[in-house]
Protein backbone atom coordinates (compact mmCIF):
# COMPACT_ATOMS: atom_id res chain seq x y z
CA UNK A 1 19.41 -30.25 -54.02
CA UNK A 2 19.08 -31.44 -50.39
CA UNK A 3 19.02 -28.86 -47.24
CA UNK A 4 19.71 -29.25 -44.37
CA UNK A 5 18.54 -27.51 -40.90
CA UNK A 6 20.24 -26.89 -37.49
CA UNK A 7 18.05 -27.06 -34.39
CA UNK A 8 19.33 -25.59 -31.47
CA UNK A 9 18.18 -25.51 -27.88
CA UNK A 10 20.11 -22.35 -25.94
CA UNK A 11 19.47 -22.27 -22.06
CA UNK A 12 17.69 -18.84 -21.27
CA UNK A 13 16.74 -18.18 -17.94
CA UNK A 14 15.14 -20.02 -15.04
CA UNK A 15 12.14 -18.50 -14.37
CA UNK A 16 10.36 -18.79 -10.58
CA UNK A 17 6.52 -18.48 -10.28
CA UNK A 18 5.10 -16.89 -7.10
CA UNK A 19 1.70 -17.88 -5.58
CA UNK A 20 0.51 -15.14 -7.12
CA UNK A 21 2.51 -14.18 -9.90
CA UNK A 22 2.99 -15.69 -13.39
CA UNK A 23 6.27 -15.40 -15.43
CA UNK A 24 7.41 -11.69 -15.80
CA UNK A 25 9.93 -12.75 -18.77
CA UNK A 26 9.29 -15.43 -21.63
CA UNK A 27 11.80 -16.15 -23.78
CA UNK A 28 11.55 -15.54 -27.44
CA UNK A 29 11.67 -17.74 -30.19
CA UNK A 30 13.70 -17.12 -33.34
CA UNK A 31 13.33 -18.19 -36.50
CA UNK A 32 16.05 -17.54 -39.46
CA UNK A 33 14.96 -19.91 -42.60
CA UNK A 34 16.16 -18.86 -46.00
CA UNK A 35 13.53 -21.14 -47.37
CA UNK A 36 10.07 -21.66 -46.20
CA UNK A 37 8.83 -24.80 -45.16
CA UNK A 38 5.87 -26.63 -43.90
CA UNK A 39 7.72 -28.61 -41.57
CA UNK A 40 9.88 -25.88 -39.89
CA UNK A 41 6.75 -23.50 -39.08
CA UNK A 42 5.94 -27.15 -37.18
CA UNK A 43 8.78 -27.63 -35.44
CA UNK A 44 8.43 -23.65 -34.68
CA UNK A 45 4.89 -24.05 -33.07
CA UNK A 46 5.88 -27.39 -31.14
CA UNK A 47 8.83 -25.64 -29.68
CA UNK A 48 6.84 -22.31 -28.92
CA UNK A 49 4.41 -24.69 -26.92
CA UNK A 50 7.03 -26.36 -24.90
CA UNK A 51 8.43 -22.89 -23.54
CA UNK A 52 4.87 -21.37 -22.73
CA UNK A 53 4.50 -25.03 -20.65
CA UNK A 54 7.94 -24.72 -19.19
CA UNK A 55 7.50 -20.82 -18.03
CA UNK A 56 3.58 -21.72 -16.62
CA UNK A 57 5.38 -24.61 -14.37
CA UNK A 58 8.07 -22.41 -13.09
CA UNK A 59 10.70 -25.03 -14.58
CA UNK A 60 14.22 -24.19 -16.74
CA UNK A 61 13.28 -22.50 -20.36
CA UNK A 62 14.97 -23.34 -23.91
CA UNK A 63 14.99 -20.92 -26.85
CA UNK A 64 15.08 -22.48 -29.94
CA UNK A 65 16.93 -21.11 -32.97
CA UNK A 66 16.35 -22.61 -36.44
CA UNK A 67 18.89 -22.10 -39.14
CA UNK A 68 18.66 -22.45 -42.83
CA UNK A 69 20.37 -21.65 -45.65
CA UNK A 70 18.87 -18.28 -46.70
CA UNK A 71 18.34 -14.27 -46.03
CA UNK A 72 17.29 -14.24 -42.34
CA UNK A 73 14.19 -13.02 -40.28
CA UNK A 74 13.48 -12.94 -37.12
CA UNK A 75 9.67 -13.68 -35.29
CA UNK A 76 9.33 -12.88 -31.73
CA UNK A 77 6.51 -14.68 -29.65
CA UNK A 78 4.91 -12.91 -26.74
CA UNK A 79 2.64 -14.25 -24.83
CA UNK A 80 0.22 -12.30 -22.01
CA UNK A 81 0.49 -13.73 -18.28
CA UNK A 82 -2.89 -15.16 -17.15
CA UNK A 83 -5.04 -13.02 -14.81
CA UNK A 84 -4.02 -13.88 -10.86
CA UNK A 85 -6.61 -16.19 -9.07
CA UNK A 86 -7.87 -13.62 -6.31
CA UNK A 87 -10.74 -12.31 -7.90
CA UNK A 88 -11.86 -8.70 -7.22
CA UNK A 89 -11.61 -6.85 -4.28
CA UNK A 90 -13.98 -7.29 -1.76
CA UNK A 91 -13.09 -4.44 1.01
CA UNK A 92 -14.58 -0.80 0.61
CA UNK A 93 -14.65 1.80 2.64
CA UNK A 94 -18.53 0.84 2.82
CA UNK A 95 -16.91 -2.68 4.70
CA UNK A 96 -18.47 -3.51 8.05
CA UNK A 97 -16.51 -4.99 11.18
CA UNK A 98 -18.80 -7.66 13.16
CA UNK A 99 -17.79 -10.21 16.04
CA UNK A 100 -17.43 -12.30 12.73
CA UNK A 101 -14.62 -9.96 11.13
CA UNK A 102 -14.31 -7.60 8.61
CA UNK A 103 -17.21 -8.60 4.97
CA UNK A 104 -16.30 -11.62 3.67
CA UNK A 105 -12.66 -11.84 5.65
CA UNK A 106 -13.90 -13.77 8.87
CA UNK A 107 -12.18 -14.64 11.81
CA UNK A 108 -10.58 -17.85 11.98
CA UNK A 109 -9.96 -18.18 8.54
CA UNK A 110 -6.36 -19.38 7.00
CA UNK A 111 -4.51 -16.94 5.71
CA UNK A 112 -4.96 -18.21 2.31
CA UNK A 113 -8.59 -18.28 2.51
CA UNK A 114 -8.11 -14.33 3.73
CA UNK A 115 -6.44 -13.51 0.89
CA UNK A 116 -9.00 -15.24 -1.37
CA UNK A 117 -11.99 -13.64 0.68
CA UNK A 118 -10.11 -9.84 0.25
CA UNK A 119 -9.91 -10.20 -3.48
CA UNK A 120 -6.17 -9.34 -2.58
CA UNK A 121 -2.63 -9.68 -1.31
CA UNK A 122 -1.89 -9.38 2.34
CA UNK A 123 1.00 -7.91 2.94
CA UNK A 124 3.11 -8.01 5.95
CA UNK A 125 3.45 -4.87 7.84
CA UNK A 126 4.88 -5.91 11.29
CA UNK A 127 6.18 -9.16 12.25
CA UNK A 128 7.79 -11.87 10.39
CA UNK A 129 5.79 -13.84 7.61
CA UNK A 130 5.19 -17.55 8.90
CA UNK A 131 5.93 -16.78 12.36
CA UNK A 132 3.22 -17.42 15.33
CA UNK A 133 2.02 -14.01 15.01
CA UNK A 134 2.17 -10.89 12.65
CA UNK A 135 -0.01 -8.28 11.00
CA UNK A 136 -1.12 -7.60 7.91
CA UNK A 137 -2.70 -4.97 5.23
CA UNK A 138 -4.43 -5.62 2.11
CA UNK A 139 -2.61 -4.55 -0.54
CA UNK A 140 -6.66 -2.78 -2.01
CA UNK A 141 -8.79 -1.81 0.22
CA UNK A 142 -10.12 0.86 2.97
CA UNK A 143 -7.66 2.39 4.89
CA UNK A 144 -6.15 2.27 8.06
CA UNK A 145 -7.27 -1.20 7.98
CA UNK A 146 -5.25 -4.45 9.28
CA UNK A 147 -5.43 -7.89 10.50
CA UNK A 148 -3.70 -10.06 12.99
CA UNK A 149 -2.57 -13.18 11.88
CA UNK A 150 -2.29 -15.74 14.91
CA UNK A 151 -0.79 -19.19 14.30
CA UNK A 152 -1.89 -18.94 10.34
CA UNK A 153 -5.46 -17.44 10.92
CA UNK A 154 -6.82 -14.84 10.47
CA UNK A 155 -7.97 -13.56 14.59
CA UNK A 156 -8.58 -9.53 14.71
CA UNK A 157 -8.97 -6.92 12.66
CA UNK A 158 -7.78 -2.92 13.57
CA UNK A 159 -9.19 -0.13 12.12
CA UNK A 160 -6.96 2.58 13.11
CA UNK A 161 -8.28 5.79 10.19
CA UNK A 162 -10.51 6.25 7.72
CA UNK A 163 -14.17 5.56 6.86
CA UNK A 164 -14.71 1.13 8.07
CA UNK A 165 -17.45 1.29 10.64
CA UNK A 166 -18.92 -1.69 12.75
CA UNK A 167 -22.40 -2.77 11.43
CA UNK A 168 -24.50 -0.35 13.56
CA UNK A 169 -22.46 2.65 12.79
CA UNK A 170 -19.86 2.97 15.01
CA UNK A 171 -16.34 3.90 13.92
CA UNK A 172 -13.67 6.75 14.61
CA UNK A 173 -14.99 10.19 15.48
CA UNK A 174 -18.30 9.03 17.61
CA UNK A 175 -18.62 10.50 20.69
CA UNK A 176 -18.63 7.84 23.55
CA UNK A 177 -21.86 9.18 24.47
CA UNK A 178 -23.13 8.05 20.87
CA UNK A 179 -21.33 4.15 21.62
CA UNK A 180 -23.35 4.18 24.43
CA UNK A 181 -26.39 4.74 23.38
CA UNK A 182 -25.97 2.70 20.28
CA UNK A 183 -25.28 -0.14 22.51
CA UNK A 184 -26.87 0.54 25.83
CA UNK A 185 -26.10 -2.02 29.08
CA UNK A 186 -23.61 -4.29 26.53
CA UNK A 187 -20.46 -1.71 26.78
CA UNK A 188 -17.53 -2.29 29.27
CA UNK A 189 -15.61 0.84 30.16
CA UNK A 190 -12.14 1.31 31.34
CA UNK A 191 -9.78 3.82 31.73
CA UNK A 192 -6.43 3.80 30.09
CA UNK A 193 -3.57 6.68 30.41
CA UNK A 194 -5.15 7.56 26.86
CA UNK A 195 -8.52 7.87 27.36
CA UNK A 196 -11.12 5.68 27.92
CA UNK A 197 -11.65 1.88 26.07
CA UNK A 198 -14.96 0.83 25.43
CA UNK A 199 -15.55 -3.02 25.03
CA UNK A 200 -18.55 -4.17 23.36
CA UNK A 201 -19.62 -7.65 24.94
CA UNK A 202 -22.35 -10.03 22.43
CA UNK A 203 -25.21 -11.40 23.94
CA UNK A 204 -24.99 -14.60 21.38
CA UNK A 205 -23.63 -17.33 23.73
CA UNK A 206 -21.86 -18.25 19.98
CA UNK A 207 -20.06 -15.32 20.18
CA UNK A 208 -19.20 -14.88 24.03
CA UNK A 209 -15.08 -15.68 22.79
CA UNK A 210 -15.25 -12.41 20.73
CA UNK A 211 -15.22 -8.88 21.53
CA UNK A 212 -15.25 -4.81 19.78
CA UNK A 213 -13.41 -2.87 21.46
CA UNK A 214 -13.46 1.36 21.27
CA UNK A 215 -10.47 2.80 21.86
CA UNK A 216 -10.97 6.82 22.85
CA UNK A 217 -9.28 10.00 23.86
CA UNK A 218 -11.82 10.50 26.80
CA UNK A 219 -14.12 11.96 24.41
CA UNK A 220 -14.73 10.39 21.04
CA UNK A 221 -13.63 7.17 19.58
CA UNK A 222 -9.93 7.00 18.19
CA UNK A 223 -9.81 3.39 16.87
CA UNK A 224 -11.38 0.15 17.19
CA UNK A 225 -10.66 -3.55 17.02
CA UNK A 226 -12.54 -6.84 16.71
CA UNK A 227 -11.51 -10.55 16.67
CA UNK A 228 -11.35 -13.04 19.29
CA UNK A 229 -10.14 -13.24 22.91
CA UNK A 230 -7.47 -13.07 23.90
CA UNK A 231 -5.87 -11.68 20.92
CA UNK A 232 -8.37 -8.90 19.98
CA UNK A 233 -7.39 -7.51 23.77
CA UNK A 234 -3.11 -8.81 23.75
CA UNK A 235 -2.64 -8.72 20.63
CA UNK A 236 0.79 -10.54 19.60
């Protein structure tokens, strides 16, 4: 007695892949033999590999649906996305801003090699994504922290709350008689309607294009900023 089978391939979805996302849907494969045979768990596995291939390249997926000539069941495959290609998160609330940046996230950098560096996603918060100039937040990490993206890199870094101190120690709630002793003759003050802002100045020539600057009510520090002129002082 001779049987036959019916191979179908039934359009599913079209699945997009993200920089950093994998599929968030795989189709299923279904399998309704009366019979079991060799060949058709072959055909099942070949067709199973072609969908994970298609969904990994972001390209249009096929479900395949065997028929036979029997009682029916039915074997879902589910497959787990791969882990994203970030890493871990590199910003604590032990981080450290320097005329360099902010740990591993350095000035100058792309912001692809940011994002890499953070262990995480920047996400716009102001601005438009692509544009000449925006800001960003890691999606983990320390608050109140942000970066200024200018022409793709990565050029300042604000801490406006929470715990992210500059490598000496200096951070929101000093009193400006604490900046200035921690850095005696290399502050530049100036008055604002605010308060008072505090620049620090390096005395590395290979650092003369960047600045910290202290941002204060008159009596302690408020916020700070680092990155390099002119946008740690303009901004966008």
């Amino acid at each position: 007695m001779t049987h036959r089978r019916r191979v179908e391939l039934v359009d599913e979805t079209q699945l997009t892949r993200s920089r950093h996302a994998t599929c968030a849907r795989l189709p299923s494969v279904v399998v309704t033999p009366r019979r079991f045979y060799p060949s058709t768990v072959f055909v099942v596995v070949a067709l199973v590999g072609i969908v994970v291939a298609g969904c990994s390249s972001g390209t249009e997926n096929k479900v395949a649906v065997i028929d036979g000539e029997a009682s029916s069941t039915t074997t879902t495959v589910v497959t787990t996305p791969p882990p994203g290609d970030l890493g871990e998160p590199t910003l604590t609330d032990d981080s450290e801003v320097t005329t360099v940046g902010l740990d591993a996230v350095e000035f100058g950098m792309t912001f692809d090699d940011a994002q890499k560096a953070a262990g995480t996603r920047l996400v716009v918060v102001d601005g438009q994504p692509g544009s000449s100039c925006y800001r960003v937040e890691p999606e983990v990490g320390p608050e109140g922290v942000s970066f200024l993206v200018s022409d793709g890199r990565i050029e300042r870094v604000d801490i406006d709350s929470g715990p992210v101190t500059t490598r000496s120690g200096a951070g929101i709630g000093m009193s400006i008689s604490e900046l200035t002793t921690l850095f005696p003759e290399r502050l530049e003050t100036a008055p604002t309607p605010d308060g008072t802002v505090l620049t620090f100045v390096p005395s590395d020539e290979g650092d003369a294009d960047y600045r910290i600057i202290f941002q204060s009510d008159g009596t302690t520090v408020t916020s700070l900023r680092a990155g390099k002129l002119p946008e740690v002082e303009d901004g966008c």
